[in-house]
N, C-alpha and C. Protein backbone atom coordinates (compact mmCIF):
# COMPACT_ATOMS: atom_id res chain seq x y z
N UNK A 1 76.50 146.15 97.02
CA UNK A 1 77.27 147.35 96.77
C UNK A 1 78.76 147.06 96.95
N UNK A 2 79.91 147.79 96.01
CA UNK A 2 81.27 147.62 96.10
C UNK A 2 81.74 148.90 96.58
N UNK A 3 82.28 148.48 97.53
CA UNK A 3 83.04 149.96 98.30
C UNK A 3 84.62 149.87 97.97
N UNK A 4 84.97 150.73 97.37
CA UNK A 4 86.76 150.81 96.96
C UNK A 4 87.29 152.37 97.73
N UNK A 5 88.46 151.54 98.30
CA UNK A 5 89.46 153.02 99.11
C UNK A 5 90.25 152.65 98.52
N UNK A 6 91.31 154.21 98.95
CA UNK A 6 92.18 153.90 98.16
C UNK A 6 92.38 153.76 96.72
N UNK A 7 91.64 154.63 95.42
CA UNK A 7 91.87 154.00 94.75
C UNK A 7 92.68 154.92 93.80
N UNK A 8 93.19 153.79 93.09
CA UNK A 8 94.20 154.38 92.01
C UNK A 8 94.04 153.81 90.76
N UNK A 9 94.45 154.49 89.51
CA UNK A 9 94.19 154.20 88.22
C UNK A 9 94.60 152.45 88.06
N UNK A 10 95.43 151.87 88.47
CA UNK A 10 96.00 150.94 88.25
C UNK A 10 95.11 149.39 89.85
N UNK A 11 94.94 150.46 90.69
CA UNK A 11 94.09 149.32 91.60
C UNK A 11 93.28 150.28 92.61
N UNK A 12 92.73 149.38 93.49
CA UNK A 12 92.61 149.59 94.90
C UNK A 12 93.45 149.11 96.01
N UNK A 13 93.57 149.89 97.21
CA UNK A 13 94.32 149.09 98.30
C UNK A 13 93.25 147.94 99.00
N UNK A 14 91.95 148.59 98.97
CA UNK A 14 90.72 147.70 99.74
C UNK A 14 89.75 147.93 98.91
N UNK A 15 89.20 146.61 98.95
CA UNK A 15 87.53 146.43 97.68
C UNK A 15 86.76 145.38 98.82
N UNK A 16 85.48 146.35 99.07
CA UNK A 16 84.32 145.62 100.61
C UNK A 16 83.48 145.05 99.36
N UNK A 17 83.02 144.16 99.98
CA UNK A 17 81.18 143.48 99.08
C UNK A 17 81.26 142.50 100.20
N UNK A 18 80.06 142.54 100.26
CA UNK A 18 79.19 141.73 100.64
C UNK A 18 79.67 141.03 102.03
N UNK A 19 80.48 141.82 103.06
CA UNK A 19 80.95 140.99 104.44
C UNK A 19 82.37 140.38 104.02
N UNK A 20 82.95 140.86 102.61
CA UNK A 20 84.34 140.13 102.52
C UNK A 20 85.27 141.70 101.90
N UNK A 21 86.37 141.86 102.63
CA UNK A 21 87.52 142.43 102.23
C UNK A 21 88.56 142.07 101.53
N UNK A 22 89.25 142.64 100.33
CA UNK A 22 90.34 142.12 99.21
C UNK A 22 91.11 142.92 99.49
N UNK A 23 92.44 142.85 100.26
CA UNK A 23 93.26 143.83 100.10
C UNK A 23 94.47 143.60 98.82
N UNK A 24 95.00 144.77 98.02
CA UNK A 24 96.35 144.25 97.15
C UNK A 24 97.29 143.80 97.99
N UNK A 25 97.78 143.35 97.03
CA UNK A 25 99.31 142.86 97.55
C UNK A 25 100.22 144.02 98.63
N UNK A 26 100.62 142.98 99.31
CA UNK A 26 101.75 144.36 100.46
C UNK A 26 102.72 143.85 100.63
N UNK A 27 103.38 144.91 100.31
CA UNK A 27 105.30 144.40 100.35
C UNK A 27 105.97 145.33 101.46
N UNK A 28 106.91 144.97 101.85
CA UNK A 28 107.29 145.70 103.07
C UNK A 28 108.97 146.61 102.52
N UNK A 29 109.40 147.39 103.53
CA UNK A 29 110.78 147.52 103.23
C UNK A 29 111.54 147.03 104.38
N UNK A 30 112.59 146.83 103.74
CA UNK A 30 113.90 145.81 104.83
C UNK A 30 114.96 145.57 104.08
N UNK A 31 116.16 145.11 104.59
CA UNK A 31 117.21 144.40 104.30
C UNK A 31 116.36 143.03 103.99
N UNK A 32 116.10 142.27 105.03
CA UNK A 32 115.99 140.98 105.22
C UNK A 32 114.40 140.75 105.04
N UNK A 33 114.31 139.35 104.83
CA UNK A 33 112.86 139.03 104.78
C UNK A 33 112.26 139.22 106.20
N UNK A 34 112.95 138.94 107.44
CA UNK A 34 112.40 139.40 108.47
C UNK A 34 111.68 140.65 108.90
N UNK A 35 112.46 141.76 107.99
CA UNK A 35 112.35 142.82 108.56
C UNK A 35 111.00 143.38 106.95
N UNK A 36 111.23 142.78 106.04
CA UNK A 36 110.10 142.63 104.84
C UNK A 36 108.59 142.43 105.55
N UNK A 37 109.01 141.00 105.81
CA UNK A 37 107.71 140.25 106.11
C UNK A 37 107.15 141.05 107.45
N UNK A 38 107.74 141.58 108.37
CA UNK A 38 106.99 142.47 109.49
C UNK A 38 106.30 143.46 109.01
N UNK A 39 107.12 143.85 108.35
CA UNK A 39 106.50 145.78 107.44
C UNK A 39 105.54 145.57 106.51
N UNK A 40 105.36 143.92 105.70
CA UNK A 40 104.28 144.32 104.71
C UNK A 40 102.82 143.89 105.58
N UNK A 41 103.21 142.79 107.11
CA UNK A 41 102.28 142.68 107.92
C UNK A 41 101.46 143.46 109.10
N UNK A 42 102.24 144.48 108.88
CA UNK A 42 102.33 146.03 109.76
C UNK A 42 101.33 146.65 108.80
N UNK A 43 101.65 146.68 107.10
CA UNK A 43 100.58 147.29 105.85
C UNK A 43 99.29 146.60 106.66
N UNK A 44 99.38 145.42 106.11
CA UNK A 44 97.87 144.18 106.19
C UNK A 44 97.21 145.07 107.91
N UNK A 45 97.59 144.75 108.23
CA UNK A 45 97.12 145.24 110.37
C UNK A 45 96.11 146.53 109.79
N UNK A 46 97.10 147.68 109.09
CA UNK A 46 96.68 148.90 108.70
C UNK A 46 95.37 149.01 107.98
N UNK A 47 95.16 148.31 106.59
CA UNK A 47 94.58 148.04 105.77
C UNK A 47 93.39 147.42 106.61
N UNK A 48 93.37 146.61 107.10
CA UNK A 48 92.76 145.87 108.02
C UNK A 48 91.58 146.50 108.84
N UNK A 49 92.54 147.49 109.79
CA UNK A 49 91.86 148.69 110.51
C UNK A 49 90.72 149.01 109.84
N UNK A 50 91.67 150.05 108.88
CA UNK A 50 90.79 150.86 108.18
C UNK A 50 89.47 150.55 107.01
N UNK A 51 89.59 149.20 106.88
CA UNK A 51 88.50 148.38 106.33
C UNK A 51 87.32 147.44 107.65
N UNK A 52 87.96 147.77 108.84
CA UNK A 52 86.75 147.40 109.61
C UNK A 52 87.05 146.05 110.02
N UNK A 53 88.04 145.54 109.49
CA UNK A 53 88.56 144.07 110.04
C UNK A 53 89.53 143.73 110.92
N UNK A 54 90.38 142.55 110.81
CA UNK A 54 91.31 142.18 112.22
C UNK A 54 91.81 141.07 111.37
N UNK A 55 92.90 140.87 111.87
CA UNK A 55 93.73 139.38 111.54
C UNK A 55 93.10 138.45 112.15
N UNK A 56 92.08 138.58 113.28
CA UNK A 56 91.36 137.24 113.26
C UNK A 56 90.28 136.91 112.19
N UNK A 57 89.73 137.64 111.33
CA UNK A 57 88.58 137.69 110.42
C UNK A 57 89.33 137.44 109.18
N UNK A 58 90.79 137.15 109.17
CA UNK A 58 91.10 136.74 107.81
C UNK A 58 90.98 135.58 107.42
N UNK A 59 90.65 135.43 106.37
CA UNK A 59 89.56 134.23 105.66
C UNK A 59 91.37 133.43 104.28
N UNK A 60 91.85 134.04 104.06
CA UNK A 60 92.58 133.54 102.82
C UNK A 60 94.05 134.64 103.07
N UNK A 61 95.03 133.92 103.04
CA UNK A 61 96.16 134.67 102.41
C UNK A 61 97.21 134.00 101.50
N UNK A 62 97.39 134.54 100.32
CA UNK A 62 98.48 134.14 99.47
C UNK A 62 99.75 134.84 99.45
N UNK A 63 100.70 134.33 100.15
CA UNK A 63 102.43 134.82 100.09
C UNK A 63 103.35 134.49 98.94
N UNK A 64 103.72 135.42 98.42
CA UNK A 64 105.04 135.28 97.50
C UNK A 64 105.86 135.51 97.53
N UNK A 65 107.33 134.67 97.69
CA UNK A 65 108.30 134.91 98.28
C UNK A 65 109.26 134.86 97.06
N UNK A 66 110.09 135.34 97.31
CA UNK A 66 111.51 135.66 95.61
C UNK A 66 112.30 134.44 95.80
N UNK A 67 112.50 133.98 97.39
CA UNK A 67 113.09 132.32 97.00
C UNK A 67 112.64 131.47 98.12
N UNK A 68 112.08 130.60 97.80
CA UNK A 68 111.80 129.72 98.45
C UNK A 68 113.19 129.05 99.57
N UNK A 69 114.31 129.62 100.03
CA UNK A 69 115.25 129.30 100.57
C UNK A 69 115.12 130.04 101.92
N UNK A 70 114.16 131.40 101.57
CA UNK A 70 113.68 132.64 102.54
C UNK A 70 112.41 131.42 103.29
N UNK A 71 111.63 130.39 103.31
CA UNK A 71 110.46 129.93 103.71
C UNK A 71 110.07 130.35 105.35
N UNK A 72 111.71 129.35 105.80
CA UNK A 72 111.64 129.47 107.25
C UNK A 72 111.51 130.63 107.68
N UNK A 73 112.30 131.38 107.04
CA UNK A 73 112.41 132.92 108.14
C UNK A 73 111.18 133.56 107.41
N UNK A 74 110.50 133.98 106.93
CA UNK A 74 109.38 133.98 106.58
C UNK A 74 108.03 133.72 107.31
N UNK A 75 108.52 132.30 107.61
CA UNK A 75 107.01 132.15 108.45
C UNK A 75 107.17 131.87 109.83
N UNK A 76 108.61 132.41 110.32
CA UNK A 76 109.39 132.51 111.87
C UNK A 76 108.34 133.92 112.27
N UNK A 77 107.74 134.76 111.04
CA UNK A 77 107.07 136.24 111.49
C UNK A 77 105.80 135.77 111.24
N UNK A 78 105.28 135.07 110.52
CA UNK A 78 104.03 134.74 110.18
C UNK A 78 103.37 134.35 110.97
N UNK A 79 104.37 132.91 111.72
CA UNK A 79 103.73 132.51 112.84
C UNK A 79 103.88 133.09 114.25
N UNK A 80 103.98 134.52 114.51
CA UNK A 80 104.23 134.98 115.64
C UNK A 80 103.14 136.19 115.12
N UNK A 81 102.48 136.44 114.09
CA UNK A 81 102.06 137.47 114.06
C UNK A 81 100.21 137.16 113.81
N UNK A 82 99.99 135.49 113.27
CA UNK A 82 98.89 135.36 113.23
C UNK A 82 97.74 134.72 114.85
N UNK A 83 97.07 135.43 115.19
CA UNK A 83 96.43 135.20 116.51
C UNK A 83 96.41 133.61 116.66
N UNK A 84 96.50 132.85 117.55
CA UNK A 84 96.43 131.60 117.71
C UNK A 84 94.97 131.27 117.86
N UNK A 85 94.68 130.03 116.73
CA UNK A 85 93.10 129.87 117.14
C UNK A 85 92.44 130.32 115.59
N UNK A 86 93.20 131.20 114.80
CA UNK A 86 92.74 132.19 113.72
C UNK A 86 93.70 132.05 112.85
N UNK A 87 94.32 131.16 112.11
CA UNK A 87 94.97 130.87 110.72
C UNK A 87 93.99 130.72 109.64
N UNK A 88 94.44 131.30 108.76
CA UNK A 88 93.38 131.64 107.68
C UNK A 88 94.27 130.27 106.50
N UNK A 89 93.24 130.00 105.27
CA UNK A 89 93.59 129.48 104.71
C UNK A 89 95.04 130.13 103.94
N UNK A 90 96.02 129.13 103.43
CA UNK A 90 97.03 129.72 102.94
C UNK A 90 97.77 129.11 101.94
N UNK A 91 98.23 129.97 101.45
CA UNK A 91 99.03 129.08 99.85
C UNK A 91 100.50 130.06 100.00
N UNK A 92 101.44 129.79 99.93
CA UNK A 92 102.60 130.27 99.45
C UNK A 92 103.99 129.72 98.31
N UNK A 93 103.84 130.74 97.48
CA UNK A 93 104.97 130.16 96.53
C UNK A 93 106.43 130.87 95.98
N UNK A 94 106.85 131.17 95.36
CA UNK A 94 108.14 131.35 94.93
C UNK A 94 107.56 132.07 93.48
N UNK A 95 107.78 133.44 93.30
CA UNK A 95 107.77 133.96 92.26
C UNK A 95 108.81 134.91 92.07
N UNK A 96 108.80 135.72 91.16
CA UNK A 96 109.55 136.53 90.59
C UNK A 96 108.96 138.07 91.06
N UNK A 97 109.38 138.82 92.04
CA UNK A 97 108.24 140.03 92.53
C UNK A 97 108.48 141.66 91.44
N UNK A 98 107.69 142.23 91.88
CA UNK A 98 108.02 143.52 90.79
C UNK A 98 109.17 144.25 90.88
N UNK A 99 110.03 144.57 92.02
CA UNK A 99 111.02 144.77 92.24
C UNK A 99 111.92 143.91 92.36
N UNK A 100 113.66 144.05 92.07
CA UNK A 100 114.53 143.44 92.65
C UNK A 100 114.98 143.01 94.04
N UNK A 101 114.52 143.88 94.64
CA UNK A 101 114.85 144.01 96.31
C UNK A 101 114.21 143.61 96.87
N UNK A 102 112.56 143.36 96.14
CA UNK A 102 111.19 142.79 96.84
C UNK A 102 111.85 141.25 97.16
N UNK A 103 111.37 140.90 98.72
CA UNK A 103 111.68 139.28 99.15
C UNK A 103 110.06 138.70 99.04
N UNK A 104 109.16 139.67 99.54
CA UNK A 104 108.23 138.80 100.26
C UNK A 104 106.99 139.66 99.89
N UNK A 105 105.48 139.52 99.13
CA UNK A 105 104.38 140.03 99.16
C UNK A 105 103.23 139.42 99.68
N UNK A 106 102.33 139.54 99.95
CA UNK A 106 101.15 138.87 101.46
C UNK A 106 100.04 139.67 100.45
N UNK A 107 98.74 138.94 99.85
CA UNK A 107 97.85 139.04 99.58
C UNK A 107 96.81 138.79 100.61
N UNK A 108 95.70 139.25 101.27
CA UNK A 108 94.95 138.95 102.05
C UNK A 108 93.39 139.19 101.30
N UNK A 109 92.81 138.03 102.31
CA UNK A 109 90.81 138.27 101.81
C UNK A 109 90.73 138.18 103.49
N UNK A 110 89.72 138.90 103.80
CA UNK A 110 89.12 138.93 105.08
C UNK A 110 87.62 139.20 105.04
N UNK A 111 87.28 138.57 106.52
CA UNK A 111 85.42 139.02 106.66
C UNK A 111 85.61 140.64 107.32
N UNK A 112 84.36 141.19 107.43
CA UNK A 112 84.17 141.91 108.20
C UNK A 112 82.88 142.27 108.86
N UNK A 113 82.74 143.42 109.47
CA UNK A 113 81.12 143.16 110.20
C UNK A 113 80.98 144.82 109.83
């Protein structure tokens, strides 16, 4: 069975099957990527909750950042925000985001119980 919250003509925020969670993309608001990358990881925490999971049960995350010049400060929050012991697999790259102002978006897959 597929369980979707959240949903909207264009997506879902959370899609459950089978013991694995897909959240969309989360972008944060800020000046800075610091203050980006907290707020769209503040979304993920949320999303998280309310799908029955935890940042330790995350299984995959893909980050997209608007410049790869942002990396360090970027993952100065990443790595203070992921539980030690519990890094999920990860890919991050340099794209072009839907907004101008967007620095930083965080795709997550997680387990859950």
């Amino acid at each position: 069975m597929i369980e979707r919250r959240e949903i909207g003509q264009r997506m879902s925020k959370i899609v459950k099957h089978n013991g694995t969670v897909y959240l969309c993309g989360q972008v944060g608001s800020g000046e800075s990527v610091t203050e980006q990358t907290q707020d769209c990881l503040a979304r993920v925490d949320a999303l998280l909750k309310q799908a029955g999971s935890s940042r330790e049960q995350i299984l995959q995350a893909i980050i997209w950042i608007a410049d790869m010049a942002d990396f360090a400060e970027m993952n100065a929050v990443w790595d203070a925000w992921v539980p030690e012991g519990h890094a999920p697999a990860r890919a991050c790259g340099e794209a072009k985001l839907a907004r101008p102002e967007l620095k930083v978006e965080v795709i997550v897959t997680a387990a859950y119980e």
